[in-house]
N, C-alpha and C. Protein backbone atom coordinates (compact mmCIF):
# COMPACT_ATOMS: atom_id res chain seq x y z
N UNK A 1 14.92 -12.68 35.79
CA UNK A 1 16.27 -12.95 35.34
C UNK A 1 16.41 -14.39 34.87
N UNK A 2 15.74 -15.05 35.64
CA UNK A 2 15.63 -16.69 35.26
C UNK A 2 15.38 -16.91 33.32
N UNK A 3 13.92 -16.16 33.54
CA UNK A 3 13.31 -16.35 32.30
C UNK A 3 14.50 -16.12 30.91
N UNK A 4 15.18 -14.62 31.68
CA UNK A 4 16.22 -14.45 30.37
C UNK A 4 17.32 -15.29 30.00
N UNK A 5 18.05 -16.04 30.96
CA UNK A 5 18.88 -16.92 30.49
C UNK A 5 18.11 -18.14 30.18
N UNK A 6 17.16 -18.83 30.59
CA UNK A 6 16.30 -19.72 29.45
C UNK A 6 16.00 -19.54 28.18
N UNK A 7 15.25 -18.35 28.19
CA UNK A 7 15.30 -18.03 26.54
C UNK A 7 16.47 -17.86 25.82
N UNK A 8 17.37 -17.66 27.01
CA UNK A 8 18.96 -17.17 25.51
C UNK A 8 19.44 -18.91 25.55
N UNK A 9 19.33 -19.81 26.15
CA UNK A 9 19.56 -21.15 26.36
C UNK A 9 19.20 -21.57 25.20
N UNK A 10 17.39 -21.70 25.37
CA UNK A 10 16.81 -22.16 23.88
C UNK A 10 17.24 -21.51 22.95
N UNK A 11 17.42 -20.16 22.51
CA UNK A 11 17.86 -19.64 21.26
C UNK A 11 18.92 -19.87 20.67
N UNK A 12 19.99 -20.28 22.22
CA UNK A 12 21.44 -20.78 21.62
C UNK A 12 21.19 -22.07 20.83
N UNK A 13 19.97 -22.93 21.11
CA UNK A 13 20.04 -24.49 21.12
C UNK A 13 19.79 -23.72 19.74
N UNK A 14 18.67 -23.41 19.29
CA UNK A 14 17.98 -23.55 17.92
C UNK A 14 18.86 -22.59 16.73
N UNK A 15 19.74 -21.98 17.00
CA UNK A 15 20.70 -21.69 16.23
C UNK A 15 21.59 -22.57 16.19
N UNK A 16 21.92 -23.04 17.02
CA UNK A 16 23.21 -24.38 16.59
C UNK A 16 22.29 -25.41 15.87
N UNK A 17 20.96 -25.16 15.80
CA UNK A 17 20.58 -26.56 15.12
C UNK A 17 19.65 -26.02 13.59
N UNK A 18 20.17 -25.19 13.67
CA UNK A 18 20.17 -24.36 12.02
C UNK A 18 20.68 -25.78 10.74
N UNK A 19 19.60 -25.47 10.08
CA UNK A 19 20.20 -26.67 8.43
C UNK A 19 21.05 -25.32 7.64
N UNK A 20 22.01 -25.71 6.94
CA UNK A 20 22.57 -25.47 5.87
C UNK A 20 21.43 -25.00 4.80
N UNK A 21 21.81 -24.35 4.12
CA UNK A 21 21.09 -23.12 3.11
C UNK A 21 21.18 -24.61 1.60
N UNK A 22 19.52 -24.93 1.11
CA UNK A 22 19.63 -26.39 0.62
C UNK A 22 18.63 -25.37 -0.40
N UNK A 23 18.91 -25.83 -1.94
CA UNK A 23 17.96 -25.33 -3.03
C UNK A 23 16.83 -26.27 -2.73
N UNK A 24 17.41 -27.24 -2.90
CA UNK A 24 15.78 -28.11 -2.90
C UNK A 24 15.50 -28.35 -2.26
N UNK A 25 15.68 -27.75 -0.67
CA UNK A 25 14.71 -27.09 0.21
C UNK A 25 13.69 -26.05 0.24
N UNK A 26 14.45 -25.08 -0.82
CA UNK A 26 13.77 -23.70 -0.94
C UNK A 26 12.55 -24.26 -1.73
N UNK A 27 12.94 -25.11 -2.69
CA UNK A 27 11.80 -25.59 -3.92
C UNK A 27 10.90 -25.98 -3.33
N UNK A 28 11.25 -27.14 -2.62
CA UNK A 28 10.03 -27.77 -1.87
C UNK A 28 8.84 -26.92 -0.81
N UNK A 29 9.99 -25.66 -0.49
CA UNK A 29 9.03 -24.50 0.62
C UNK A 29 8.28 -24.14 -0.25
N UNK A 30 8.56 -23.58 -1.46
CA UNK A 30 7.65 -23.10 -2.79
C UNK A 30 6.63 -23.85 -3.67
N UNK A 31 6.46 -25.24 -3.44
CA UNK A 31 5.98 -26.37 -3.88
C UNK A 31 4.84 -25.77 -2.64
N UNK A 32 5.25 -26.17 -1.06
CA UNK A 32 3.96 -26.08 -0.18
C UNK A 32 3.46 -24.87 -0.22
N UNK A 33 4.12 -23.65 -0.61
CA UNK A 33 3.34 -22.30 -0.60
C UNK A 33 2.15 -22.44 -1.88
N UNK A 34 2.47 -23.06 -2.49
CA UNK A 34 2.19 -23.08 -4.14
C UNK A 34 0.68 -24.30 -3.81
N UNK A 35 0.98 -25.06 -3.18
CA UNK A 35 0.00 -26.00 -2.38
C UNK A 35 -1.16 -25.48 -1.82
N UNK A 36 -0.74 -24.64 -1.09
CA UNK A 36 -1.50 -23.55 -0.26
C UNK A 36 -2.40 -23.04 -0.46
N UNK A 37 -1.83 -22.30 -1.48
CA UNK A 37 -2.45 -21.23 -2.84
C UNK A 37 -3.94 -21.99 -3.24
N UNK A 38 -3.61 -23.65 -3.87
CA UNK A 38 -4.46 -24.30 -4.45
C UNK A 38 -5.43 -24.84 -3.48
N UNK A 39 -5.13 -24.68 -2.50
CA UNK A 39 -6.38 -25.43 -1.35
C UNK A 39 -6.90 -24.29 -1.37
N UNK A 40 -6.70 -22.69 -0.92
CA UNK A 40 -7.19 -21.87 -0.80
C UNK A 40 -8.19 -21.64 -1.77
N UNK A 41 -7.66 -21.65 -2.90
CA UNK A 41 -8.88 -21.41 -4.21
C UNK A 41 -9.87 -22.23 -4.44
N UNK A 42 -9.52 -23.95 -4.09
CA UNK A 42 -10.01 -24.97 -4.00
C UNK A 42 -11.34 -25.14 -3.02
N UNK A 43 -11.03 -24.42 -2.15
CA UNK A 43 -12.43 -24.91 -0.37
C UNK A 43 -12.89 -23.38 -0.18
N UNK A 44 -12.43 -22.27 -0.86
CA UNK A 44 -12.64 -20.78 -0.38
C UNK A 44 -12.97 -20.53 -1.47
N UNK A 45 -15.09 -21.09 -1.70
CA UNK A 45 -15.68 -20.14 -2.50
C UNK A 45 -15.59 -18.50 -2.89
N UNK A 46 -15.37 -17.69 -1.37
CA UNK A 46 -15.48 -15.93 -1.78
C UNK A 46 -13.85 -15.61 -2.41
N UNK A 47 -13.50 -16.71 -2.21
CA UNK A 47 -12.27 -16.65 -3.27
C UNK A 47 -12.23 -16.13 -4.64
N UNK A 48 -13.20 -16.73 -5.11
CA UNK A 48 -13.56 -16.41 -6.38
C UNK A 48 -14.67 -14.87 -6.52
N UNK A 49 -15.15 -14.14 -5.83
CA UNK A 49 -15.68 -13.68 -5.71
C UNK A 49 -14.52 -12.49 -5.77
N UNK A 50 -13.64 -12.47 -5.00
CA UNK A 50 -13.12 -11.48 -4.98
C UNK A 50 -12.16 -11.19 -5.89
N UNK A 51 -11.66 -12.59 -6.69
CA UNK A 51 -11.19 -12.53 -7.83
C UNK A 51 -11.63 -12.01 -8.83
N UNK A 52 -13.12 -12.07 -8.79
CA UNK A 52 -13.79 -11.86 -9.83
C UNK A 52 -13.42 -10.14 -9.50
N UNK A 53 -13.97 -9.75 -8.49
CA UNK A 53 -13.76 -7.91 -8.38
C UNK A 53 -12.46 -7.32 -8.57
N UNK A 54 -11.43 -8.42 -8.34
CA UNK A 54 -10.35 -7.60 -8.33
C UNK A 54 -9.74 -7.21 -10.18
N UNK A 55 -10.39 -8.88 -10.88
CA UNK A 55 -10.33 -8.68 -12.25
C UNK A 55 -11.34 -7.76 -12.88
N UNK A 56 -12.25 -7.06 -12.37
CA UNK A 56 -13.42 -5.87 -12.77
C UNK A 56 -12.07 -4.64 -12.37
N UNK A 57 -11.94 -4.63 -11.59
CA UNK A 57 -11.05 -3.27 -10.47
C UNK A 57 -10.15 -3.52 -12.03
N UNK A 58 -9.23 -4.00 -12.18
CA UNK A 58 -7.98 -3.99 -13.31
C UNK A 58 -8.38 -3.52 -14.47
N UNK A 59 -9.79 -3.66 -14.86
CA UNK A 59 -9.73 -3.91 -16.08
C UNK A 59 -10.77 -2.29 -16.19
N UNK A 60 -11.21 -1.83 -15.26
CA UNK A 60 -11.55 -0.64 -14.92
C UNK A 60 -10.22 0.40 -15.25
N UNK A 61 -9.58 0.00 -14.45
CA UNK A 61 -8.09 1.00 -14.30
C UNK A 61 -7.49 0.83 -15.61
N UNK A 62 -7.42 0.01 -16.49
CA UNK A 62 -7.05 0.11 -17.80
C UNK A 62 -7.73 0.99 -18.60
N UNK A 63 -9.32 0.50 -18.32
CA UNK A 63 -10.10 1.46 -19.15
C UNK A 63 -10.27 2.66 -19.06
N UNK A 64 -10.12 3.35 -17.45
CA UNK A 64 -10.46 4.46 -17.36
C UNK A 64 -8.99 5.52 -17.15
N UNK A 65 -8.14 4.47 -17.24
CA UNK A 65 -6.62 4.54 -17.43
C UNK A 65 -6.11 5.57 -16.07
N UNK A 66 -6.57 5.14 -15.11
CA UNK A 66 -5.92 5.58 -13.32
C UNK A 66 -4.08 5.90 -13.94
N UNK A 67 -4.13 6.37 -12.83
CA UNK A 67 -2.63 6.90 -12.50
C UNK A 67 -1.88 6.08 -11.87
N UNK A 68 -0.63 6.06 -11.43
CA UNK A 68 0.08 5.35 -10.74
C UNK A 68 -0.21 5.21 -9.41
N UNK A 69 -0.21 6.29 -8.61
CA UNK A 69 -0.66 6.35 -7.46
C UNK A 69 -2.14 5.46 -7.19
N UNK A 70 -2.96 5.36 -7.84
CA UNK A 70 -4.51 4.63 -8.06
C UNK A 70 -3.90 3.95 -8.34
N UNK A 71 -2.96 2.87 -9.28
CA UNK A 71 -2.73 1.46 -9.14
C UNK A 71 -2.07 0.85 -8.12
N UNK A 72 -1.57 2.16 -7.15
CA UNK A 72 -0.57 1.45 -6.34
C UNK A 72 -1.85 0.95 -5.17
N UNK A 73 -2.77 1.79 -5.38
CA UNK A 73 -3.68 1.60 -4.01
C UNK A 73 -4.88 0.43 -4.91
N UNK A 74 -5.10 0.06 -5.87
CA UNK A 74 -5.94 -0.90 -6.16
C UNK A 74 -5.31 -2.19 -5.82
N UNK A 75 -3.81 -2.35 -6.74
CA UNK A 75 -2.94 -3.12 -6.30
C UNK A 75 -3.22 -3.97 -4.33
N UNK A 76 -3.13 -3.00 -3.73
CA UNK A 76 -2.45 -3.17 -2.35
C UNK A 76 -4.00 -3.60 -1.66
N UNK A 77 -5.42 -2.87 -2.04
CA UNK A 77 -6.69 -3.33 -1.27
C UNK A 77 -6.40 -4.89 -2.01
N UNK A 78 -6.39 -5.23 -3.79
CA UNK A 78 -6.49 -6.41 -4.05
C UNK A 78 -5.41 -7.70 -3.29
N UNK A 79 -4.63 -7.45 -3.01
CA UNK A 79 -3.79 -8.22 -2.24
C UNK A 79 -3.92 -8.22 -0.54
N UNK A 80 -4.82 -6.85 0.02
CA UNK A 80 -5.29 -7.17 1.25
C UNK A 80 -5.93 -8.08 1.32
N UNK A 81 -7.65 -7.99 0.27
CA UNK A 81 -8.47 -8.17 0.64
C UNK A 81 -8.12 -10.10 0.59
N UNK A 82 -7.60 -10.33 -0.63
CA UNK A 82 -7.05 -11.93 -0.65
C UNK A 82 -6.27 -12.27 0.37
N UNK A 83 -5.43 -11.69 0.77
CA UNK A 83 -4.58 -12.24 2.19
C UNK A 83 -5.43 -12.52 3.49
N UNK A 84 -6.71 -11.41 3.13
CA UNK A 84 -7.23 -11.69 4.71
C UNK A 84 -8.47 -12.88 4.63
N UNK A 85 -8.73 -12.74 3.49
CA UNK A 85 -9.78 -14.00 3.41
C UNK A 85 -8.71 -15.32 3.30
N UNK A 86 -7.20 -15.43 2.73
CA UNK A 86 -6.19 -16.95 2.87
C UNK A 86 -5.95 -16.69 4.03
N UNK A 87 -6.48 -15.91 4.94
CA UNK A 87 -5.60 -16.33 6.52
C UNK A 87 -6.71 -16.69 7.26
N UNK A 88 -8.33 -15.82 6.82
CA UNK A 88 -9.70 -16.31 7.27
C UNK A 88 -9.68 -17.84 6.98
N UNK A 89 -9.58 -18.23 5.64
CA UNK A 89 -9.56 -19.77 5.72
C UNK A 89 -8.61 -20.54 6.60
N UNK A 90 -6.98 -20.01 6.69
CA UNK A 90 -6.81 -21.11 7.54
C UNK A 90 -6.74 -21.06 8.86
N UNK A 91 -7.35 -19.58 9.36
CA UNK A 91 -7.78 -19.75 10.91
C UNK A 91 -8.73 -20.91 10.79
N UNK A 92 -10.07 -20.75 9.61
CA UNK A 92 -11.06 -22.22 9.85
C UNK A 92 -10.74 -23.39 9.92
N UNK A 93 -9.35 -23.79 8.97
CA UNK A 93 -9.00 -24.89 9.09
C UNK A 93 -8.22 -25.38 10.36
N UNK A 94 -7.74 -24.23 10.92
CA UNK A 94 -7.28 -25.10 11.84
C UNK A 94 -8.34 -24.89 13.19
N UNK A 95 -9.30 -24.06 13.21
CA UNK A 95 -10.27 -24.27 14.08
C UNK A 95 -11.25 -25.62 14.44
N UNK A 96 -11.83 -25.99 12.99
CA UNK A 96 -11.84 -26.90 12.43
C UNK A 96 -11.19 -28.26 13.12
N UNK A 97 -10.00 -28.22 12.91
CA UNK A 97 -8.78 -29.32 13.38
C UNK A 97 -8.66 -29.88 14.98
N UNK A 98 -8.58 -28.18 15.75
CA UNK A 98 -8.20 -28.09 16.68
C UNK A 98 -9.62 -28.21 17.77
N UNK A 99 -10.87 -28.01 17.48
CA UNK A 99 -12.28 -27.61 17.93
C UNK A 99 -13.22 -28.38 17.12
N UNK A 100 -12.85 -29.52 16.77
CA UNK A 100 -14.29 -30.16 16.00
C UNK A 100 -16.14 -29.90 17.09
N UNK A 101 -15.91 -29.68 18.32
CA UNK A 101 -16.71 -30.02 18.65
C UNK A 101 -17.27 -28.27 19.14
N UNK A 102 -18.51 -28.27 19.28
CA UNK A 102 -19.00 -25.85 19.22
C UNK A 102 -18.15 -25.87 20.39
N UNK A 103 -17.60 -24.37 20.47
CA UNK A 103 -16.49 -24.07 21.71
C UNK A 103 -17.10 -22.37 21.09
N UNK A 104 -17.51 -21.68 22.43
CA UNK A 104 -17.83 -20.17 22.24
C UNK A 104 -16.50 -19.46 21.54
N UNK A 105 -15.61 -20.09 21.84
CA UNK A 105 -14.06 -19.15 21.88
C UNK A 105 -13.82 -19.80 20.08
N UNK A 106 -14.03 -20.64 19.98
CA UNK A 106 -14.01 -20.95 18.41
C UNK A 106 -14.62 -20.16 17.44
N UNK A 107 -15.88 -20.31 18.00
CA UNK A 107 -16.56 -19.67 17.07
C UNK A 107 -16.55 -17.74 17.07
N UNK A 108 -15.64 -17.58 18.16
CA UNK A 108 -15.35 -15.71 18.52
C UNK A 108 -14.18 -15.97 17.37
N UNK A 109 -13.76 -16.91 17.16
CA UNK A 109 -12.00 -16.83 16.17
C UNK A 109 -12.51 -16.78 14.86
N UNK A 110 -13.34 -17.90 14.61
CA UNK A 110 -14.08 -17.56 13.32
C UNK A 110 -14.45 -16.34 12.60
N UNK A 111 -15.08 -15.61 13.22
CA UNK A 111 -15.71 -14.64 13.89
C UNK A 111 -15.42 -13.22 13.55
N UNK A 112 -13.84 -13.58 14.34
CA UNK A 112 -13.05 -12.26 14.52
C UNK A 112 -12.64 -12.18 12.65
N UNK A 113 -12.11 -13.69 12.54
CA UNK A 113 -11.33 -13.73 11.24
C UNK A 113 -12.22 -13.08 10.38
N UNK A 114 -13.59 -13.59 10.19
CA UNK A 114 -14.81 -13.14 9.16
C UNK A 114 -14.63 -11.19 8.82
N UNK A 115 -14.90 -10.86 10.02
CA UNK A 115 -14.55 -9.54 10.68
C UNK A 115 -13.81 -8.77 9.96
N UNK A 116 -12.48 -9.23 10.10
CA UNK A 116 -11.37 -8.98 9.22
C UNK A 116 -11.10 -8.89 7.58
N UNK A 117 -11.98 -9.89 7.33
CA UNK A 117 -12.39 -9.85 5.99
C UNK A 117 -13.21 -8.89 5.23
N UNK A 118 -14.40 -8.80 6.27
CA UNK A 118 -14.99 -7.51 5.95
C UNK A 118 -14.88 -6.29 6.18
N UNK A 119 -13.95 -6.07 7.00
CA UNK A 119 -13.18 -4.79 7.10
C UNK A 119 -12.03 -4.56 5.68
N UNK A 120 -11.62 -5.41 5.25
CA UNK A 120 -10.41 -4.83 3.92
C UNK A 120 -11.80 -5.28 3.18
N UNK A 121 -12.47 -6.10 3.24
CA UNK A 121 -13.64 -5.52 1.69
C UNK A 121 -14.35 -4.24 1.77
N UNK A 122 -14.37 -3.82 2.68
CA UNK A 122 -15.12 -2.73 2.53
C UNK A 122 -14.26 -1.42 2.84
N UNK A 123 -12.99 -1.88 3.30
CA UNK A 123 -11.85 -0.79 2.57
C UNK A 123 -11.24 -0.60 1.06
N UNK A 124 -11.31 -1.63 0.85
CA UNK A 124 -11.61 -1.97 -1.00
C UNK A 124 -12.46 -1.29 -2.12
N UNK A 125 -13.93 -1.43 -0.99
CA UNK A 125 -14.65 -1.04 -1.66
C UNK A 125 -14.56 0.61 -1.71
N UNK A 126 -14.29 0.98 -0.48
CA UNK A 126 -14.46 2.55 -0.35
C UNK A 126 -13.06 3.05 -1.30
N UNK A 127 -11.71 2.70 -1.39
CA UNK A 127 -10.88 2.92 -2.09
C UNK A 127 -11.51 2.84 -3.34
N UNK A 128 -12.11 1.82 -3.96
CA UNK A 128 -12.75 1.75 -5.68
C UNK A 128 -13.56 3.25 -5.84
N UNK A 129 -14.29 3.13 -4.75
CA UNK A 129 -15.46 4.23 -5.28
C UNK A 129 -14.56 5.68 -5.45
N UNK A 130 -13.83 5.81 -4.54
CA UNK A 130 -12.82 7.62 -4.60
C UNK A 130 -12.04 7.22 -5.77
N UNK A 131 -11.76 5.91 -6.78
CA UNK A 131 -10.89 6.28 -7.41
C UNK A 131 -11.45 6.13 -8.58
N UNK A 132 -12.85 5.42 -8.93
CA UNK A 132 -13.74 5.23 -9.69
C UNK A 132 -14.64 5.71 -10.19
N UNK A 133 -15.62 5.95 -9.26
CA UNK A 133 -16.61 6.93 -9.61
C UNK A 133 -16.50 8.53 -9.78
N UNK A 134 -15.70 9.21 -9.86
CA UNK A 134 -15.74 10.34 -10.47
C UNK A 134 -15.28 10.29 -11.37
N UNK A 135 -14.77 9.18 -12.11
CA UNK A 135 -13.93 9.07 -13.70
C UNK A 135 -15.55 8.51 -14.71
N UNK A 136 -16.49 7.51 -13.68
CA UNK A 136 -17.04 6.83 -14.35
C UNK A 136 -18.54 8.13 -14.26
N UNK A 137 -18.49 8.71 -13.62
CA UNK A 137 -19.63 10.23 -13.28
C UNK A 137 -19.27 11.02 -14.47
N UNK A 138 -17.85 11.60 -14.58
CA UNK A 138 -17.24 12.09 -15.71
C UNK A 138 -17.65 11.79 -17.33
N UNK A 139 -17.10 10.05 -17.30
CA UNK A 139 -17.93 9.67 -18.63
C UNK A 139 -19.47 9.80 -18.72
N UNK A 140 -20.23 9.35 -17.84
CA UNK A 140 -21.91 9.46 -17.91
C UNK A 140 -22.33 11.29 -18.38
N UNK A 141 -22.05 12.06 -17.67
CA UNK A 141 -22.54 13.01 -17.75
C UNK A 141 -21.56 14.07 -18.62
């Protein structure tokens, strides 16, 4: 019971200490997202790697002219697979930050994150092939 009126304590505090709704606040949040973006592309070589597949994947689906339903799911692996490698990088960075020095539990975070990455690439990949290769089997034969 304790715990609950503490937390409603703090929550009261941090709502009364709410800022006013500021544009060039919002800008500046969009300036650091936009920041973000550019470090990510900047220090996250497989960045480009997956850019590169996701611009093959598009330009596939043009050519072999997919359906809606197939863009909705190329769409959604290409924006997994990038979200989980911009969140793989900044688990590193702040592992990095927080662990300069080997820590087992660091390197399990690393780890896990890597993990993660290769789980939506290779949900990516298996989505390309069911929506790909029987169009591209089709043309060959």
């Amino acid at each position: 019971m304790l715990w609950r009126c503490i937390i409603k304590k703090y929550m009261e505090k941090k709502l009364s200490e709410k800022k006013r709704f500021s544009i060039v606040a919002r800008l500046k949040s969009v300036t650091n997202a936009w920041r973000g973006v550019e470090i990510f592309l900047r220090t996250t070589h497989n960045s480009w790697v997956h850019i590169f597949f996701a611009i093959l994947a598009v330009y596939l689906g043009f050519a072999l002219r997919i359906n809606d339903i197939e863009w909705v799911m190329i769409v959604f692996v290409i924006g997994l697979v990038i979200i989980t490698e911009a969140l793989n990088t900044a688990f590193e960075i702040d592992i990095d930050l927080t662990s300069p020095n080997y820590h087992p539990y660091a390197r399990d975070i690393k780890d896990v994150a890597a993990g993660a990455v290769l789980i939506s690439v290779l949900v990516a990949g298996i989505i390309g092939l069911i929506i790909f290769l029987p169009k591209v089997v089709t043309l060959i034969f």
